[in-house]
C-alpha atoms as a PDB file:
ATOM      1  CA  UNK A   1     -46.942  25.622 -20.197  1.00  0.00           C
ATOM      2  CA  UNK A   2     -49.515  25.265 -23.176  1.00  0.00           C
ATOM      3  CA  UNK A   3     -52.350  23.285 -22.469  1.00  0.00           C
ATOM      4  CA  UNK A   4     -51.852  21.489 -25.878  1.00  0.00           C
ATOM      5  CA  UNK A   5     -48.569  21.572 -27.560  1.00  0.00           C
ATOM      6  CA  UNK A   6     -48.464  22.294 -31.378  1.00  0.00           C
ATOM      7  CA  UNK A   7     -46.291  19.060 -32.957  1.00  0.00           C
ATOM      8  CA  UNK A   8     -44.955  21.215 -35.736  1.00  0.00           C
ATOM      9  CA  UNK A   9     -43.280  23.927 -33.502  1.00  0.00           C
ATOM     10  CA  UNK A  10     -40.172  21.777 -33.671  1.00  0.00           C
ATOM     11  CA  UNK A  11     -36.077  22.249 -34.593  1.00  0.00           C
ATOM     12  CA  UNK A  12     -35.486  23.588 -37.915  1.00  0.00           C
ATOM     13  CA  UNK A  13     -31.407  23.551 -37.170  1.00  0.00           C
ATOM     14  CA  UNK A  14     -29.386  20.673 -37.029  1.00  0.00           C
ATOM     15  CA  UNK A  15     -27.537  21.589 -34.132  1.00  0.00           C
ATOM     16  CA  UNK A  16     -24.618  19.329 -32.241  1.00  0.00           C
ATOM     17  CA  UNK A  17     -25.383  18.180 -29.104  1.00  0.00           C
ATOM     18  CA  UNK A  18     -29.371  18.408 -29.778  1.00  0.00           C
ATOM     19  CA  UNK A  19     -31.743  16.594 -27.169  1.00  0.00           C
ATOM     20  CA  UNK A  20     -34.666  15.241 -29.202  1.00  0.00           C
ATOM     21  CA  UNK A  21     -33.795  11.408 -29.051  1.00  0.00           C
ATOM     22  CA  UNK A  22     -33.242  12.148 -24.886  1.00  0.00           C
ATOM     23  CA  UNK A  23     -36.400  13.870 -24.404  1.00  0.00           C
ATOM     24  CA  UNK A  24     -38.457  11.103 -22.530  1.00  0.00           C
ATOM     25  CA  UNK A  25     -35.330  11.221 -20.004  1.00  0.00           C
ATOM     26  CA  UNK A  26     -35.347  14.966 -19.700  1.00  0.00           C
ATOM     27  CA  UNK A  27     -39.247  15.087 -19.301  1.00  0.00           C
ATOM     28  CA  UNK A  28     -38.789  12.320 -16.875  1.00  0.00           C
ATOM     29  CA  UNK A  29     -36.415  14.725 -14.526  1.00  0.00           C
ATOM     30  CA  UNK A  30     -38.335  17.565 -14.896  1.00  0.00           C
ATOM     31  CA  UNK A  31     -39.572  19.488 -11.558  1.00  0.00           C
ATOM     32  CA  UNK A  32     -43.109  19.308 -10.542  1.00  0.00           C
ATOM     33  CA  UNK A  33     -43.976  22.351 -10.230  1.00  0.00           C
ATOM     34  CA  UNK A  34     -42.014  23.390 -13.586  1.00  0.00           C
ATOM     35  CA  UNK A  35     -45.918  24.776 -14.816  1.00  0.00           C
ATOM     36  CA  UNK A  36     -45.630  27.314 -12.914  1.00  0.00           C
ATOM     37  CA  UNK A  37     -42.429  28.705 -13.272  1.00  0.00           C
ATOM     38  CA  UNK A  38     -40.605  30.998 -15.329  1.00  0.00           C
ATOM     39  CA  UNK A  39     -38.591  29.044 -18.076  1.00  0.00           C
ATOM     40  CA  UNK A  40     -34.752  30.027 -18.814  1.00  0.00           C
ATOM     41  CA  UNK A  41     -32.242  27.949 -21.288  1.00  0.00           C
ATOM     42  CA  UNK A  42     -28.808  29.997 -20.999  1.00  0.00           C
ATOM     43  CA  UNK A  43     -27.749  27.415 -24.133  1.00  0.00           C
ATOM     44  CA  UNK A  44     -30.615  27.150 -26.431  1.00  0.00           C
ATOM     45  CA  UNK A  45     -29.034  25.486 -29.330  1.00  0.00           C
ATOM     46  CA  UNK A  46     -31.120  24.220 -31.620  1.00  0.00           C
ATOM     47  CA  UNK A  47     -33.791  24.636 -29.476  1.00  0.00           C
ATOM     48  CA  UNK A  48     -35.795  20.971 -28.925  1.00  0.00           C
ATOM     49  CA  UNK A  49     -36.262  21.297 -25.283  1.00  0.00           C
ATOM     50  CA  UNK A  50     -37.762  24.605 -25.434  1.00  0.00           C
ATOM     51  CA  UNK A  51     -39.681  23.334 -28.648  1.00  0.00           C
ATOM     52  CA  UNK A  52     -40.935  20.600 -26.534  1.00  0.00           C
ATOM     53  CA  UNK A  53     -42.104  22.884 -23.950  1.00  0.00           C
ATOM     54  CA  UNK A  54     -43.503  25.679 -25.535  1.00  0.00           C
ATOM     55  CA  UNK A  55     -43.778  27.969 -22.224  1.00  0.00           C
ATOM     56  CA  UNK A  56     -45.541  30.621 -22.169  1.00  0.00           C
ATOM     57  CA  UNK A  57     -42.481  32.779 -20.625  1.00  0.00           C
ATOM     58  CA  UNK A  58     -39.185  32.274 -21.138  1.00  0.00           C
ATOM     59  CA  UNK A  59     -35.758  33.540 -21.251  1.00  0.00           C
ATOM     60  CA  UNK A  60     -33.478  32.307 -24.196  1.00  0.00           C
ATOM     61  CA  UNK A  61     -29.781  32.723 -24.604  1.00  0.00           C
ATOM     62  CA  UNK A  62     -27.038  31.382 -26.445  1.00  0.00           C
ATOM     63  CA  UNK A  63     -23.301  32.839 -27.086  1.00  0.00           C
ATOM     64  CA  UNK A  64     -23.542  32.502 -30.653  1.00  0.00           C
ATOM     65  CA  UNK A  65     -24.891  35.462 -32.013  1.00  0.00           C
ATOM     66  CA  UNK A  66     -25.615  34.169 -35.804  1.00  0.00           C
ATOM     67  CA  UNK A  67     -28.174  31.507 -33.888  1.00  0.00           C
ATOM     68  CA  UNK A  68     -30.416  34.342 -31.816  1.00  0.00           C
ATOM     69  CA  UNK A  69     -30.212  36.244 -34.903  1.00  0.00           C
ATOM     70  CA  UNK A  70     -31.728  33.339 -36.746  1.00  0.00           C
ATOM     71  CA  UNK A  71     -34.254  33.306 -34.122  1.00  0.00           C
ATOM     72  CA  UNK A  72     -34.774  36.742 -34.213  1.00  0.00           C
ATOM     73  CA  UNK A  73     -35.343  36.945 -37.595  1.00  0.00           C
ATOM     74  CA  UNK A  74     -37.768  34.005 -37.625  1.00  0.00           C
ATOM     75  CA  UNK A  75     -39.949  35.851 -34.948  1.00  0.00           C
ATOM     76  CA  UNK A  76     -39.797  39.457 -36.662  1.00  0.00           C
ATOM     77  CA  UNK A  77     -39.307  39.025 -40.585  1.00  0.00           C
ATOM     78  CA  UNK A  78     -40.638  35.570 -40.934  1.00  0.00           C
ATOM     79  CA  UNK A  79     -41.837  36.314 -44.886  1.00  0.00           C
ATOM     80  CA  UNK A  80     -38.578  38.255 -45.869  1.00  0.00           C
ATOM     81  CA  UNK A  81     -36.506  34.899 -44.577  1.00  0.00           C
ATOM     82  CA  UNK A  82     -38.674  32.222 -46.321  1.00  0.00           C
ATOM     83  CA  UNK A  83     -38.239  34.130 -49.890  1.00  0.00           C
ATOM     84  CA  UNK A  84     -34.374  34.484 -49.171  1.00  0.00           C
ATOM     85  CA  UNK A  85     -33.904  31.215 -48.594  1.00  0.00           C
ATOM     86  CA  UNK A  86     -35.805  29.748 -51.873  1.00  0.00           C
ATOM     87  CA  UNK A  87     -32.975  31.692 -53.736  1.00  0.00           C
ATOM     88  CA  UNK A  88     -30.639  29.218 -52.575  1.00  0.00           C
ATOM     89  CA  UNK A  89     -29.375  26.668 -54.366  1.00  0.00           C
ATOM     90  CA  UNK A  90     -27.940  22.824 -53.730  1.00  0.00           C
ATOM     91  CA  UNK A  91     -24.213  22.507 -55.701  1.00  0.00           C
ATOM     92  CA  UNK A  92     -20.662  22.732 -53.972  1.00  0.00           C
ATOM     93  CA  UNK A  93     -19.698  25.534 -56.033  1.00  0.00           C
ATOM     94  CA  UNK A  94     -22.928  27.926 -54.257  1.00  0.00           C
ATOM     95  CA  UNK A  95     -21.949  26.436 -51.223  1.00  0.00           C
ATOM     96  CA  UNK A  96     -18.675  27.370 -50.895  1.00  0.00           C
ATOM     97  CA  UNK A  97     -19.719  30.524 -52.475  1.00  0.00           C
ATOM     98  CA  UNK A  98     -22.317  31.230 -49.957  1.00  0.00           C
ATOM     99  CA  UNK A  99     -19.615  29.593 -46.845  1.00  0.00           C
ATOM    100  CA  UNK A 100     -17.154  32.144 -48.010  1.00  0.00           C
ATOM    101  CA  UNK A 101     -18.865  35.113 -47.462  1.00  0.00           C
ATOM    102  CA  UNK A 102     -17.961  35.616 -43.368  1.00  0.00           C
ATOM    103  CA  UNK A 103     -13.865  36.057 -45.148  1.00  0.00           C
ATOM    104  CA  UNK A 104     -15.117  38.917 -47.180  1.00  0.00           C
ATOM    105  CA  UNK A 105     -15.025  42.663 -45.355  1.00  0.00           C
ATOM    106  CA  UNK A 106     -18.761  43.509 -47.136  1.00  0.00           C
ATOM    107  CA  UNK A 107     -20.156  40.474 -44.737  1.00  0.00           C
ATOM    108  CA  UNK A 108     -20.669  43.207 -41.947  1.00  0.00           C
ATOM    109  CA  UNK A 109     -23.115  44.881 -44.626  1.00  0.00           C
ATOM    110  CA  UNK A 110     -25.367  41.510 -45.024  1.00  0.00           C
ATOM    111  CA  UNK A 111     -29.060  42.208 -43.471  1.00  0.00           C
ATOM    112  CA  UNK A 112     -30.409  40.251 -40.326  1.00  0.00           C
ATOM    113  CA  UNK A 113     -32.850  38.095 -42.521  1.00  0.00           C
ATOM    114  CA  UNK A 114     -29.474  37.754 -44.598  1.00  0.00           C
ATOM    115  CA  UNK A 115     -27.305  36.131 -42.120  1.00  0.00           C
ATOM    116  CA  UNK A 116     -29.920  34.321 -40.741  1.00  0.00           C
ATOM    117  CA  UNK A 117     -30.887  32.690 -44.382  1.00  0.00           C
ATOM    118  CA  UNK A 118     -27.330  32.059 -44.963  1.00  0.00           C
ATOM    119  CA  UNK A 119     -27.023  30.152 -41.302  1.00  0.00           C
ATOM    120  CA  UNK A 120     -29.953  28.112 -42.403  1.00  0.00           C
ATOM    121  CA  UNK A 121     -28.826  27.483 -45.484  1.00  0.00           C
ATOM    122  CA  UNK A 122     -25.454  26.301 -44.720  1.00  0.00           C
ATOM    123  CA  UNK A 123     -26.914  24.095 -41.696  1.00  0.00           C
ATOM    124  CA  UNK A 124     -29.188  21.898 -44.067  1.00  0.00           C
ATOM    125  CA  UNK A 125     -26.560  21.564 -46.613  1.00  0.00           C
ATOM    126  CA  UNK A 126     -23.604  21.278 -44.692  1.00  0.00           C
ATOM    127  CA  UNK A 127     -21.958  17.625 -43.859  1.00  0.00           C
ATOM    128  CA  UNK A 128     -23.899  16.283 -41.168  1.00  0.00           C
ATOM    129  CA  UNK A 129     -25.085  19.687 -40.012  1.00  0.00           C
ATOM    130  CA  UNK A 130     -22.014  20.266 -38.090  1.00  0.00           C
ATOM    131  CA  UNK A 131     -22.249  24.290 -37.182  1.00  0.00           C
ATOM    132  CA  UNK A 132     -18.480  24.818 -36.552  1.00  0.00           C
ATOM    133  CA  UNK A 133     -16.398  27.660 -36.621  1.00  0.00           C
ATOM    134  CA  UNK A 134     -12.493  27.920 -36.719  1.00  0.00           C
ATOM    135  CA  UNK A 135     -10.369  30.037 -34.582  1.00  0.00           C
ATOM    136  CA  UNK A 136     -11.153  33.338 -36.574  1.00  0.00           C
ATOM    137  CA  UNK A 137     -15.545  33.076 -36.560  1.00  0.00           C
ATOM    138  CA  UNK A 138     -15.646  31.631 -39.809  1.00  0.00           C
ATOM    139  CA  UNK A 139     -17.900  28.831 -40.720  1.00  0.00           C
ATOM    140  CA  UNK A 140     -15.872  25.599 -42.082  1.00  0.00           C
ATOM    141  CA  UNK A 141     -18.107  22.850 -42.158  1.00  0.00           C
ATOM    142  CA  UNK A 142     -17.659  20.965 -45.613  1.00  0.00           C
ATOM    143  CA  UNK A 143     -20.112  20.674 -48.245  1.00  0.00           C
ATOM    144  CA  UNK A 144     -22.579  17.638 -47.050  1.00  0.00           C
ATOM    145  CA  UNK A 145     -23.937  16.705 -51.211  1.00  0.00           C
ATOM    146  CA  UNK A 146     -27.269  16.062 -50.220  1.00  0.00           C
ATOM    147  CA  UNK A 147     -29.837  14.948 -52.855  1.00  0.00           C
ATOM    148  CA  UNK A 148     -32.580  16.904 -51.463  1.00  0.00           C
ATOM    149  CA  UNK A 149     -32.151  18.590 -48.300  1.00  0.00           C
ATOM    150  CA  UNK A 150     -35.125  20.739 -46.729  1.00  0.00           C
ATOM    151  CA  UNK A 151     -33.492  24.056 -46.970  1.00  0.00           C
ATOM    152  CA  UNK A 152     -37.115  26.039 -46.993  1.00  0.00           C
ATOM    153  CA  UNK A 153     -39.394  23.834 -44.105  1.00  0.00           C
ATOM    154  CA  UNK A 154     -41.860  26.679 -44.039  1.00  0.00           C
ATOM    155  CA  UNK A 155     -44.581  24.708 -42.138  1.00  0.00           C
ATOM    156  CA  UNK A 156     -42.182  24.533 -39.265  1.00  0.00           C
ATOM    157  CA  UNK A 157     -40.931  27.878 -39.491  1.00  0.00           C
ATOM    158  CA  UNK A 158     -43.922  29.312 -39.892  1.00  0.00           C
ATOM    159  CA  UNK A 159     -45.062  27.321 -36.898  1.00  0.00           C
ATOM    160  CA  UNK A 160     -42.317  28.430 -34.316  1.00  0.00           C
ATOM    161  CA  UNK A 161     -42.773  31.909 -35.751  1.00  0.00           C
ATOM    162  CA  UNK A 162     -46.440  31.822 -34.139  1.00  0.00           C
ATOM    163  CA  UNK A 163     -45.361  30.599 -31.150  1.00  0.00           C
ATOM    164  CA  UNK A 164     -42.918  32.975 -30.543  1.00  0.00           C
ATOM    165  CA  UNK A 165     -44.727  35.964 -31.373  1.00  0.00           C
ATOM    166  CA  UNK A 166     -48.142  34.492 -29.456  1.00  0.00           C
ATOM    167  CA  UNK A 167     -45.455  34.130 -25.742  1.00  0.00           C
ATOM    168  CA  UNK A 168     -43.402  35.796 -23.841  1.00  0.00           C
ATOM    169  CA  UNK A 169     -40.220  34.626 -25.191  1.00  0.00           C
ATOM    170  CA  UNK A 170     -37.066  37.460 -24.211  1.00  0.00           C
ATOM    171  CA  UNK A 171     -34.136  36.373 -26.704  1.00  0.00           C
ATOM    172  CA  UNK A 172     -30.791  37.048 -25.562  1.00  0.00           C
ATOM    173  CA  UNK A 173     -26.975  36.914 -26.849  1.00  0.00           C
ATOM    174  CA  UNK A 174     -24.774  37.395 -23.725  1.00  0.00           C
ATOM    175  CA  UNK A 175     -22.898  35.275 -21.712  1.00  0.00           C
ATOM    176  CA  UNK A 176     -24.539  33.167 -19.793  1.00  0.00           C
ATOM    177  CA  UNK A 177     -23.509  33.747 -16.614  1.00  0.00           C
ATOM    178  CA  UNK A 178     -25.015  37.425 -17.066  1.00  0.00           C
ATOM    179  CA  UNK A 179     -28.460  35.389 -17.317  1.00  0.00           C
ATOM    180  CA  UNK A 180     -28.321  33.610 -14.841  1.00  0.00           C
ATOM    181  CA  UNK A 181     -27.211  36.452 -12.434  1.00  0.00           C
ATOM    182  CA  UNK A 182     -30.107  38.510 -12.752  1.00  0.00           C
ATOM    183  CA  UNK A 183     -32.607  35.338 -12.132  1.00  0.00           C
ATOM    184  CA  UNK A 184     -35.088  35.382  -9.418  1.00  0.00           C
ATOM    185  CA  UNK A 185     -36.953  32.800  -7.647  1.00  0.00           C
ATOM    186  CA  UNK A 186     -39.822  30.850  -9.507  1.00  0.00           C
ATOM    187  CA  UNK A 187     -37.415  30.148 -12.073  1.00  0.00           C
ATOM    188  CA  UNK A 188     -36.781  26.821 -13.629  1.00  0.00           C
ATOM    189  CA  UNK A 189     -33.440  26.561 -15.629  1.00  0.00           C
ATOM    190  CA  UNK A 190     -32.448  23.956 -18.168  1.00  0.00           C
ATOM    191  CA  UNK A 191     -28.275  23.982 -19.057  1.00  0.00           C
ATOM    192  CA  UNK A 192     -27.115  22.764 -22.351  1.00  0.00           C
ATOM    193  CA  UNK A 193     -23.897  23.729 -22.418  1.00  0.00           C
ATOM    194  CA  UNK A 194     -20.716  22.858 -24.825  1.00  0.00           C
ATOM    195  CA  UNK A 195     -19.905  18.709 -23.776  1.00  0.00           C
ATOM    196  CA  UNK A 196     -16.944  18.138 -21.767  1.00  0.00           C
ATOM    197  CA  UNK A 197     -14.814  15.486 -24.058  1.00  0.00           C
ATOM    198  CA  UNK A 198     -14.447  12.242 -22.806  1.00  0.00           C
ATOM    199  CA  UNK A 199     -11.239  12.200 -24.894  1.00  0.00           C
ATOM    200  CA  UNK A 200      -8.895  14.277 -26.685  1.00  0.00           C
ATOM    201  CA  UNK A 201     -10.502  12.461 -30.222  1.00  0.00           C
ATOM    202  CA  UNK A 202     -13.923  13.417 -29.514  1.00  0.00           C
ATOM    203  CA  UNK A 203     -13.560  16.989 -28.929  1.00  0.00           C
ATOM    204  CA  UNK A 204     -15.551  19.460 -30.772  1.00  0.00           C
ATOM    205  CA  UNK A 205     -15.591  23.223 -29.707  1.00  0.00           C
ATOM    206  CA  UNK A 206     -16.438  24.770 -32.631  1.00  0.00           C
ATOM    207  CA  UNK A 207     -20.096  26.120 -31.837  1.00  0.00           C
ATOM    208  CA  UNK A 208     -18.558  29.811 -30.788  1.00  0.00           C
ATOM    209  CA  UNK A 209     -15.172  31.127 -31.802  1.00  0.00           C
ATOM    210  CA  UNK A 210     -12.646  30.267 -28.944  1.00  0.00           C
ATOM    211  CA  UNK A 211     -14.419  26.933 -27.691  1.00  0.00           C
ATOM    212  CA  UNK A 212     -14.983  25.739 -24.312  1.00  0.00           C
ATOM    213  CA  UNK A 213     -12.452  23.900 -21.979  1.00  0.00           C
ATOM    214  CA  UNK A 214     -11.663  22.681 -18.280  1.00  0.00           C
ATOM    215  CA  UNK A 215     -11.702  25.978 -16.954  1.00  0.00           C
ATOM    216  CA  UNK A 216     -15.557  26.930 -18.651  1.00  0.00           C
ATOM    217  CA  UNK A 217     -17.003  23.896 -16.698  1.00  0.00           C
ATOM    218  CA  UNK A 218     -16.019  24.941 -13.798  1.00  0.00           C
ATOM    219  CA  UNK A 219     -17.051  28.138 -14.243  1.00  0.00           C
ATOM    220  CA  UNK A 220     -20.252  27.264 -14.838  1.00  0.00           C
ATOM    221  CA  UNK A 221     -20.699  24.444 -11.903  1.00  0.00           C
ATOM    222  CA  UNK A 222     -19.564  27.694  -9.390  1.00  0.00           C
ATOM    223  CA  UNK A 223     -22.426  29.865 -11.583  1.00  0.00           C
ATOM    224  CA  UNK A 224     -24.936  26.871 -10.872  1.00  0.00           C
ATOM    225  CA  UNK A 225     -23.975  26.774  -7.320  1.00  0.00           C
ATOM    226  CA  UNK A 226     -25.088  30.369  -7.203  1.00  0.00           C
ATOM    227  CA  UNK A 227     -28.709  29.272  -8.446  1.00  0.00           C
ATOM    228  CA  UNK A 228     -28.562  26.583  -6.085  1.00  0.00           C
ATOM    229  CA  UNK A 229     -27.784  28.933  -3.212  1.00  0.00           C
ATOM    230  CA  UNK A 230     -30.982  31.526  -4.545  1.00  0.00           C
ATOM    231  CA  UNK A 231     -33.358  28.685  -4.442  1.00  0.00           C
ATOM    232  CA  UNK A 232     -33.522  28.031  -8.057  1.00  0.00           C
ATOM    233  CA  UNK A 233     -33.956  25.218  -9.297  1.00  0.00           C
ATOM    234  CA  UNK A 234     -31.820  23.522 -12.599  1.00  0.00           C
ATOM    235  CA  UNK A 235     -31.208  20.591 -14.566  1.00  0.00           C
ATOM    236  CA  UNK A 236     -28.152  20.340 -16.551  1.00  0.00           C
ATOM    237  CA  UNK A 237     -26.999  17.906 -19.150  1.00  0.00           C
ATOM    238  CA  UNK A 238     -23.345  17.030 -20.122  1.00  0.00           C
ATOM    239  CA  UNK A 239     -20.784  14.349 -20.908  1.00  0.00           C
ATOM    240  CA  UNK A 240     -20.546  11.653 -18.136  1.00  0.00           C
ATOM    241  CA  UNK A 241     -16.749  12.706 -18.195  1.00  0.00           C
ATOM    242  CA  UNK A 242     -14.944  12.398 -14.714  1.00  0.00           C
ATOM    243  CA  UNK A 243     -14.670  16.020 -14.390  1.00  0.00           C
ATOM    244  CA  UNK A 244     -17.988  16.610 -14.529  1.00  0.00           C
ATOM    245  CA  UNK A 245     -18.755  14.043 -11.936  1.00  0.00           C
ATOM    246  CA  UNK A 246     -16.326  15.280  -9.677  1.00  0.00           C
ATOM    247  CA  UNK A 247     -17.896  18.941 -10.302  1.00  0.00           C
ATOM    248  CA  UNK A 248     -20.964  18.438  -9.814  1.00  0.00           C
ATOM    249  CA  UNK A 249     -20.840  15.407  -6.818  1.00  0.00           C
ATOM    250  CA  UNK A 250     -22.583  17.555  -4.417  1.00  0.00           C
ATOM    251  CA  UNK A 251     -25.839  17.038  -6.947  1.00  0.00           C
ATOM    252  CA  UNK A 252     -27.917  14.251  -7.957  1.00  0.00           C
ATOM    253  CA  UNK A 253     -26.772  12.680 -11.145  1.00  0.00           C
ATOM    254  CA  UNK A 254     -28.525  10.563 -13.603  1.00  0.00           C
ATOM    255  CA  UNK A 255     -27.110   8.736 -16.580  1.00  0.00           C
ATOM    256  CA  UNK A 256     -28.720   7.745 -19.450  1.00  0.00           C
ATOM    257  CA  UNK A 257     -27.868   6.320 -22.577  1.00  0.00           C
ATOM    258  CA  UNK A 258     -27.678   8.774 -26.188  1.00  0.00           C
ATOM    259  CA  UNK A 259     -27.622   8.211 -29.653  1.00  0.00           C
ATOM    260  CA  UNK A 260     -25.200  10.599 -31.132  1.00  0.00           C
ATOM    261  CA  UNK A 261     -25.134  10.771 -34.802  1.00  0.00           C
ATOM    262  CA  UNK A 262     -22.996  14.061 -35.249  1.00  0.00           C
ATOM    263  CA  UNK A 263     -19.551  14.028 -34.850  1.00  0.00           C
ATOM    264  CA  UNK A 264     -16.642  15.173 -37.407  1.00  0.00           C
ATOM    265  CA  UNK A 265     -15.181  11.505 -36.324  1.00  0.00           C
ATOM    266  CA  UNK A 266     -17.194   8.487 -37.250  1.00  0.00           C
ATOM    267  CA  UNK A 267     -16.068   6.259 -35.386  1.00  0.00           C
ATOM    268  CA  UNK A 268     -17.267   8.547 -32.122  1.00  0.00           C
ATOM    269  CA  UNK A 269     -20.906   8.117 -33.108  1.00  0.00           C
ATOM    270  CA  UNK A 270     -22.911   5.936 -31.428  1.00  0.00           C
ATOM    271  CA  UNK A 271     -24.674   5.126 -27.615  1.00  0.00           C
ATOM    272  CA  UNK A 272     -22.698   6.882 -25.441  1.00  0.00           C
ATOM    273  CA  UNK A 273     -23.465   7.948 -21.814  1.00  0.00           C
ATOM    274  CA  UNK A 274     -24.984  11.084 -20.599  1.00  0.00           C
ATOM    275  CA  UNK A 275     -25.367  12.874 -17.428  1.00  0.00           C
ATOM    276  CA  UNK A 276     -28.790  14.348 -16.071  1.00  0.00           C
ATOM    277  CA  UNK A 277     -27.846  16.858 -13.082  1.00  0.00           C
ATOM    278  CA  UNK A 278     -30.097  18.657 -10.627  1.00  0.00           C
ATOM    279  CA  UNK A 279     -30.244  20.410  -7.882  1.00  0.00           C
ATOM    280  CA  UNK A 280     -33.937  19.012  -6.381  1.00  0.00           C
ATOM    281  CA  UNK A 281     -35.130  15.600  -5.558  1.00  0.00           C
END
C-alpha cells in the first residue's frame, strides 16, 4: 500500500451500498499481511474501499459497464471529462433531457468521456444518487432538485486521476466470477456485491440490468469457496439476511451496525445490520 495516503483520492459517485461510514470495521478485519498482496475488488462500486487503500496493484471490476467507463475515462481523458461536465446544467427539464438519451438509437454514437460525463452528471443530480436501471438498461432515477450539487469536484477527480495513472490499477468489465478464476495466490480480495434483501420492501436491484437474486448469492458463495480452496484469502460484505448466514456458516462472520441513507423507501433508511465474512482468522 502507499506509505501515505492522499485524503482527496476519495468517491466522486454516490453509489448504493457504499462503505465509507463502515470503514473503521472493514480496516479492522483486514488481513495482516494485506501490504503485501495483490489487491482485487470484483464489485468496485463507487469505489471507497479501494479509495481508502490506494494499492499500488490492483485488479478492479464491476458488471456495470457505464461505471468502468467512468473510471476509464477519468484515468485516460481526465481534461476532456472536466470541460464536458461544466456544460451541464441543474433544472428538471436538462435532466430529463440528458436521462433520456440511453431511449434514443444515436446513444450508441455518444463518446467514452460522453457517457461517462452524463453518468456523473445524472449521479449528483439525481434523487438521492440512486444509480438504477429498469428492466431494459435505462437509467430511471428521478430528478433529485438540488440547490447546488457538486456536479464538477475537479480536486477529487483530478486527484484519483493521479493515482490511477501513478499504480498499477487493471480495470475490468466482466463478470466476476471470470476474475476471480484467473486469481493466483498472494491475492487479497474484497466482495461488494448486490445486498441480499432482508425483505421483499427493501429490495433494490437496479445497479445492472436484470438484478441479482437467490440464485446469484449462491453462486457467488460456491465462487468464494473456490478462493478459499486456492489459498486466497477474502472478505465479503452483505446483508445479515438468513440466507447469507446459512451460505456462508462454514466462515467467520462479523456483524456490525450501518447507517444507510439511500434507499428508494424511506422508511428502510436507517442502522441496520451488516455482515463482515472471511475466510482467515
Amino acid at each position: 500500500m502507499t506509505l501515505k495516503n492522499n485524503k482527496l483520492i476519495t468517491p466522486f459517485l454516490k453509489w448504493v451500498g457504499g462503505k465509507r461510514q463502515i470503514m473503521p470495521f472493514i480496516v479492522e478485519y483486514f488481513p495482516q499481511d494485506i501490504k503485501t498482496c495483490q489487491y482485487v475488488e470484483p464489485f468496485v462500486g463507487g469505489g471507497a474501499v479501494l479509495f481508502h487503500l490506494q494499492p499500488r496493484k490492483a485488479i478492479v471490476n464491476d458488471f456495470n459497464a457505464e461505471l468502468i467507463n467512468v473510471y476509464r475515462v477519468v484515468k485516460n481523458n481526465l481534461n476532456a471529462l472536466i470541460t464536458d461536465l461544466k456544460k451541464h446544467e441543474n433544472n428538471a427539464e436538462y435532466f430529463y433531457k440528458i436521462r433520456n438519451i440511453d431511449r434514443q438509437p444515436d446513444y450508441k454514437n455518444l463518446s467514452d468521456v460522453e457517457r461517462a460525463s452524463r453518468i456523473i452528471y445524472l449521479n449528483k443530480t439525481c434523487f438521492n444518487g440512486l444509480y438504477r436501471v429498469n428492466n431494459a438498461g435505462e437509467f430511471n432515477s428521478p430528478f433529485g432538485n438540488y440547490k447546488n450539487p457538486n456536479i464538477v469536484n475537479e480536486p477529487t477527480l483530478r486527484a484519483v486521476s493521479k493515482y490511477l495513472n501513478e499504480n498499477t490499477v487493471e480495470l475490468l468489465n466482466e463478470d466476476y466470477e471470470t476474475v476471480m478464476s484467473k486469481l493466483k495466490q498472494n491475492t487479497f480480495v474484497y466482495l461488494d456485491p448486490p445486498y441480499h434483501p432482508i425483505s421483499i420492501n427493501s429490495n433494490f436491484t437496479g445497479y445492472v440490468q436484470g438484478g441479482w437474486n437467490k440464485s446469484d448469492q449462491i453462486r457467488l458463495r460456491e465462487a468464494c469457496d473456490k478462493l478459499n480452496a486456492k489459498g486466497i484469502k477474502f472478505l465479503l460484505s452483505n446483508s445479515s439476511a438468513d440466507l447469507i448466514k446459512e451460505q456462508y456458516k462454514h466462515y467467520n462472520i462479523s456483524i456490525v451496525k450501518a447507517n444507510r441513507v439511500i434507499n428508494s423507501d424511506g422508511t428502510n433508511r436507517g442502522e441496520v445490520n451488516e455482515l463482515l465474512i472471511r475466510n482467515y482468522e
